[in-house]
Protein backbone atom coordinates (compact mmCIF):
# COMPACT_ATOMS: atom_id res chain seq x y z
CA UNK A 1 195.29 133.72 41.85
CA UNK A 2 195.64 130.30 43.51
CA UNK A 3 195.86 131.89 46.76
CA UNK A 4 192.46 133.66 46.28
CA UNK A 5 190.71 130.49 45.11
CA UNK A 6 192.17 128.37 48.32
CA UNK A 7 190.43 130.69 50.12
CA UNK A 8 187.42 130.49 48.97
CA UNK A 9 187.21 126.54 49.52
CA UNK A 10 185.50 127.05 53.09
CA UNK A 11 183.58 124.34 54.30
CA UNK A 12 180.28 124.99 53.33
CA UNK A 13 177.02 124.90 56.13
CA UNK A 14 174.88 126.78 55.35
CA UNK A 15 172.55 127.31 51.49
CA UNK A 16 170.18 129.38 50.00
CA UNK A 17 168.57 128.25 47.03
CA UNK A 18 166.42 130.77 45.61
CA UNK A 19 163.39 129.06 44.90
CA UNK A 20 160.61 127.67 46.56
CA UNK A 21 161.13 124.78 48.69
CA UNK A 22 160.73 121.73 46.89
CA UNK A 23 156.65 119.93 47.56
CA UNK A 24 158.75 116.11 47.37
CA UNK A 25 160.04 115.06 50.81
CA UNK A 26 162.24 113.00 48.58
CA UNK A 27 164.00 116.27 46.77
CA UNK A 28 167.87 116.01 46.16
CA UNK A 29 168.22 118.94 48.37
CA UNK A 30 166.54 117.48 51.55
CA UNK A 31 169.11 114.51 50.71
CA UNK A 32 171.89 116.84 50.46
CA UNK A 33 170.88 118.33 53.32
CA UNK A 34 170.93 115.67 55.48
CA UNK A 35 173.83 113.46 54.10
CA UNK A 36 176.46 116.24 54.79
CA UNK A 37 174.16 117.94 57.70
CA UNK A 38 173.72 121.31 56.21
CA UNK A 39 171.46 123.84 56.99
CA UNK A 40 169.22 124.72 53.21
CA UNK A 41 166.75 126.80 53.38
CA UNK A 42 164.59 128.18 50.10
CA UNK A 43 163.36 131.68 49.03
CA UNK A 44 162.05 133.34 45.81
CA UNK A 45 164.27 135.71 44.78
CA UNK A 46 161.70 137.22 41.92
CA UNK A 47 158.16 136.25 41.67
CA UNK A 48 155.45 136.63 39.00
CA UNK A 49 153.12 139.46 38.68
CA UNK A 50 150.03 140.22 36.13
CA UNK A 51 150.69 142.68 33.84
CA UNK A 52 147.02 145.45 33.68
CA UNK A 53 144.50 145.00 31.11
CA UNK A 54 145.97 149.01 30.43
CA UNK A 55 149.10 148.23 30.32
CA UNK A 56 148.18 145.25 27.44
CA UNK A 57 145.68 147.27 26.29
CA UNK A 58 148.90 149.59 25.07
CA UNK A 59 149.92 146.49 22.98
CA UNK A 60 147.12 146.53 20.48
CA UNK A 61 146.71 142.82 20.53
CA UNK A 62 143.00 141.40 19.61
CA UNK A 63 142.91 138.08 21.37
CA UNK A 64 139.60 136.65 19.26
CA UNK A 65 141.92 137.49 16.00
CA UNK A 66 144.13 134.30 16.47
CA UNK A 67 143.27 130.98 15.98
CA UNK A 68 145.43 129.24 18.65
CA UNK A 69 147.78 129.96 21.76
CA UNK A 70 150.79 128.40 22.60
CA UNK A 71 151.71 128.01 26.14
CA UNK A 72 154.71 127.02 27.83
CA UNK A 73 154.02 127.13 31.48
CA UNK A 74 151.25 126.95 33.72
CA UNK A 75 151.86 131.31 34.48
CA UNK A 76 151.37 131.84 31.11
CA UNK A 77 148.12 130.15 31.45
CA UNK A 78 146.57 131.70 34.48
CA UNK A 79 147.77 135.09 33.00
CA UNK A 80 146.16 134.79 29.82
CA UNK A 81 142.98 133.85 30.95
CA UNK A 82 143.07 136.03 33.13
CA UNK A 83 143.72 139.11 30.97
CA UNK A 84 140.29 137.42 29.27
CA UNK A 85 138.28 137.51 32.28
CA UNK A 86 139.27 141.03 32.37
CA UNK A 87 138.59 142.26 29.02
CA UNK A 88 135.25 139.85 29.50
CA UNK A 89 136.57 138.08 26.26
CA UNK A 90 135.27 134.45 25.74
CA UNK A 91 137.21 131.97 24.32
CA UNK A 92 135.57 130.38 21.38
CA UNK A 93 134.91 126.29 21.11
CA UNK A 94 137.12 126.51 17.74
CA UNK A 95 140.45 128.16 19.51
CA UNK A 96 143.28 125.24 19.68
CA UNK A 97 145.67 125.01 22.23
CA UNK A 98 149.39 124.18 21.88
CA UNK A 99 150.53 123.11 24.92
CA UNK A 100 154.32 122.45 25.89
CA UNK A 101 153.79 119.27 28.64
CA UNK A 102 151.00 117.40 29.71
CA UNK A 103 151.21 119.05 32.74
CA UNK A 104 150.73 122.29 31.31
CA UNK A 105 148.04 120.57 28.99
CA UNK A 106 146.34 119.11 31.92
CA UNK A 107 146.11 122.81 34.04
CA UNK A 108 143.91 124.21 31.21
CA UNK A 109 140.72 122.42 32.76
CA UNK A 110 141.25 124.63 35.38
CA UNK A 111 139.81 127.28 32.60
CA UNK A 112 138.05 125.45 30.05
CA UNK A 113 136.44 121.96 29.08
CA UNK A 114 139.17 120.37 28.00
CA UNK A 115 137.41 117.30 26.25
CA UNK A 116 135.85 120.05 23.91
CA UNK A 117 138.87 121.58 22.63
CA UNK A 118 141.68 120.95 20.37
CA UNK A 119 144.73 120.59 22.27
CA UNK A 120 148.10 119.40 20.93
CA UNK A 121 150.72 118.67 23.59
CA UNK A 122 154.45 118.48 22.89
CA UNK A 123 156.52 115.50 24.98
CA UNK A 124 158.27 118.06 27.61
CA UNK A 125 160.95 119.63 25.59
CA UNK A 126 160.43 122.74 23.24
CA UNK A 127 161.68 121.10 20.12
CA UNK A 128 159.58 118.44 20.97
CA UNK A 129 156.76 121.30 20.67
CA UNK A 130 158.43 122.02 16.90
CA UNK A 131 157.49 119.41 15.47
CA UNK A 132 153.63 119.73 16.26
CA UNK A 133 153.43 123.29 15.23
CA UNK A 134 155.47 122.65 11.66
CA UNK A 135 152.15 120.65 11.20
CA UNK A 136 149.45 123.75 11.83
CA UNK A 137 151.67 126.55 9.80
CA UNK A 138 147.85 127.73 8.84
CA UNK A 139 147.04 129.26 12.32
CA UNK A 140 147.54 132.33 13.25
CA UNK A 141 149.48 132.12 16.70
CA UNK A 142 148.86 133.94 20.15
CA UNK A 143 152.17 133.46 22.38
CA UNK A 144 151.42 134.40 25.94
CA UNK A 145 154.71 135.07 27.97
CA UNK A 146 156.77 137.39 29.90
CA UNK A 147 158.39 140.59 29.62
CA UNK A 148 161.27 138.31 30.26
CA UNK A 149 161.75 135.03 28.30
CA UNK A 150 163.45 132.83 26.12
CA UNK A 151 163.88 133.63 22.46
CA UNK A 152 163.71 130.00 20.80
CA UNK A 153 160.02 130.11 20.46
CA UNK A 154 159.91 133.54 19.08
CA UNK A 155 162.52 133.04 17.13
CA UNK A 156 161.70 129.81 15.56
CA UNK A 157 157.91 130.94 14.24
CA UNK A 158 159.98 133.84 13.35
CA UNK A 159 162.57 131.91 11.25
CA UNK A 160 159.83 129.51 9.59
CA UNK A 161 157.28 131.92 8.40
CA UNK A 162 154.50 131.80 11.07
CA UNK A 163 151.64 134.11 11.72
CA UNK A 164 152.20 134.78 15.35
CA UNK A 165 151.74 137.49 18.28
CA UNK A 166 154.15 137.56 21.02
CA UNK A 167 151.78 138.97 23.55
CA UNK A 168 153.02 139.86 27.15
CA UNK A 169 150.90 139.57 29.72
CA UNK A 170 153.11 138.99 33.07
CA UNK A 171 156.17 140.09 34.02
CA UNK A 172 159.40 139.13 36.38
CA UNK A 173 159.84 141.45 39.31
CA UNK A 174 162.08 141.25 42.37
CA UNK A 175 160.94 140.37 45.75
CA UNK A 176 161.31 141.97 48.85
CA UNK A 177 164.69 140.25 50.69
CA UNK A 178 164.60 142.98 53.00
CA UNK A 179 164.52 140.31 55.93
CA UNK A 180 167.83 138.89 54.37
CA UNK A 181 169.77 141.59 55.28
CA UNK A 182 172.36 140.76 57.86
CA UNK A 183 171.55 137.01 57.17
CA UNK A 184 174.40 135.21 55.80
CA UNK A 185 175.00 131.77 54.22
CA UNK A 186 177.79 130.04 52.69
CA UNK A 187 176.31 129.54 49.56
CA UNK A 188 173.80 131.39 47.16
CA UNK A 189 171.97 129.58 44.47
CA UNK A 190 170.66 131.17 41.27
CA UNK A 191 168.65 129.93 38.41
CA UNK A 192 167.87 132.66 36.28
CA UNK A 193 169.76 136.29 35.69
CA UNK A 194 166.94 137.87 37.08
CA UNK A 195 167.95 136.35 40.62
CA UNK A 196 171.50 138.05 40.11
CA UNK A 197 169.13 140.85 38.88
CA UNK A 198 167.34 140.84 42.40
CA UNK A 199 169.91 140.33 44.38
CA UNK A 200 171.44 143.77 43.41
CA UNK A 201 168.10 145.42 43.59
CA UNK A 202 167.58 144.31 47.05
CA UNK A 203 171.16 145.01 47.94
CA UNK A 204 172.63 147.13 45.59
CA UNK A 205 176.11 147.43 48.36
CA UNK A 206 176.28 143.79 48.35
CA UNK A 207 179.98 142.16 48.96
CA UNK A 208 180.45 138.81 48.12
CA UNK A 209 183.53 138.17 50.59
CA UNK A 210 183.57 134.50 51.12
CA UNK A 211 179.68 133.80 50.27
CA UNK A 212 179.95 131.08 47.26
CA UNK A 213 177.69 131.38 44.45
CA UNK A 214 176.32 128.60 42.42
CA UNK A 215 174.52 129.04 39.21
CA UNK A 216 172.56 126.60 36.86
CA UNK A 217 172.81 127.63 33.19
CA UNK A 218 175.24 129.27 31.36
CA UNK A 219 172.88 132.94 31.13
CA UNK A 220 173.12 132.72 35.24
CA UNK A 221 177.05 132.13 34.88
CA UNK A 222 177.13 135.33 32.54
CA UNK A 223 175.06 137.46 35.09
CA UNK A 224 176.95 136.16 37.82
CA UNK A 225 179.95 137.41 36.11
CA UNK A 226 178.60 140.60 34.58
CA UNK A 227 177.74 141.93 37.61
CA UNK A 228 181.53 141.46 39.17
CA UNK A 229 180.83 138.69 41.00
CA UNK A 230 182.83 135.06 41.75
CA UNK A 231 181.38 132.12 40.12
CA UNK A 232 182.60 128.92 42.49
CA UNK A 233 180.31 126.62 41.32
CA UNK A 234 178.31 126.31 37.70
CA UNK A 235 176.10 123.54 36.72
CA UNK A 236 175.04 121.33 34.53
CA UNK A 237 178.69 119.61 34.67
CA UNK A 238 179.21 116.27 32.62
CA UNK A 239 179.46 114.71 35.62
CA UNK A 240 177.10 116.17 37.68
CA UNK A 241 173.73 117.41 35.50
CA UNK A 242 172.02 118.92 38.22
CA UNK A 243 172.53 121.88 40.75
CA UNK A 244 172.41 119.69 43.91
CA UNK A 245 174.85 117.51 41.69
CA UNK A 246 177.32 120.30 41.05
CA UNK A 247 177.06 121.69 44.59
CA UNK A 248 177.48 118.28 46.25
CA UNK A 249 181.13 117.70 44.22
CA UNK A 250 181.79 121.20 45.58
CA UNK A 251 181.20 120.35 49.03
CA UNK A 252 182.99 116.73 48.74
CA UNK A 253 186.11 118.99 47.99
CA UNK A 254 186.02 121.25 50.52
CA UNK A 255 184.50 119.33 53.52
CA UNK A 256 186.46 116.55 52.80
CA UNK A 257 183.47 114.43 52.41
CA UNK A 258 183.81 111.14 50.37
């Protein structure tokens, strides 16, 4: 067993972090990059698609029957509204908005007048979220999301007695890596199971050999092991929070970096 793992400490060139290259020129990764002169580059690995007003119509969800939506992320926003505009469905001035981050908050002018509506925005965390909804237990919810997503929202309305709708109206697909072929880097990067998901779609004869694969979150770290493959480097670690944090104590030890 040692034997295998001293062979997989390589010095590392070469990453591919599947997701879209960071908009900050001051990202950890363009540090990484050029503090242990590595080559990173960035690509999708699944990517967002509307779901057809027939394929929600099959849901049987009236939209105008809840009293307020609850959105997590600025996808579930476009895609909602979006399934309005389709169904030529107006939202009406007395519809409340529950609204993870300011961030996502702030995106909803994009649809509507925001001074004009009631919108209650959580901190940034989901529990933070909690709290504000354990004040509206009256409403009758609308939950916009994916066909793949987490469960704590669900579950806690579920748990506490709430009138809600989980309503999908987007869903995860994998892109097309065709390009990626016979292009080879020393380490893979994955964020979600549905990368591992993709990865196996696009190349369903893939070999691992001595490509290293790093993965944020301990769902990743089950893919990445459910699907046969070697996990070298997981993240969040005490000591190192953060993917580029994890990968950069990985390449310390086997560049012999300090």
């Amino acid at each position: 067993m040692s034997d295998k793992v001293n062979d997989r400490m390589r010095k590392v060139r070469s990453i591919l972090v599947t997701q879209e290259a960071p908009t900050d020129p001051n990202s950890p990764y363009y540090k990484l990059a050029e503090k242990y002169n590595l080559k990173i580059d960035f690509r999708p690995f699944i990517q967002v698609e509307p779901l057809s007003v027939k394929e929600f119509r099959k849901q049987k969800i009236d939209i105008l029957a809840h009293t307020a939506v609850i959105f997590t992320s600025r996808n579930a926003v476009d895609h909602f509204f979006h399934i309005c505009r389709e169904l030529k469905i107006e939202m009406p001035p007395e519809m409340k908005y529950f609204c993870i981050s300011d961030q996502t908050s702030n995106y909803l002018q994009k649809y509507i007048v925001i001074r004009k509506r009631k919108i209650f925005t959580g901190l940034k965390t989901v529990e933070d979220l909690f709290e504000i909804l354990k004040k509206h237990k009256n409403e009758k919810f609308l939950f916009p999301c994916s066909d793949i997503r987490k469960n704590d929202i669900p579950d806690f309305l579920r748990q506490n007695g709430f009138n809600f709708t989980e309503a999908v109206m987007y869903q995860t697909v994998a892109s097309d890596l065709s390009d990626l072929k016979n292009v080879y880097y020393d380490i893979l990067a994955f964020f979600s199971p549905s990368g591992i998901t993709s990865l196996l779609t696009n190349f369903p004869d893939f070999k691992q050999n001595n490509t290293r694969i790093a993965a944020f979150g301990s769902a990743t770290a089950k893919a990445v092991r459910d699907a046969g493959l070697i996990l070298d480097i997981e993240a969040p670690q005490p000591n190192a929070p953060s993917m580029t944090g994890a990968i950069e104590l990985y390449i310390k030890q086997v560049n012999g970096n300090k």
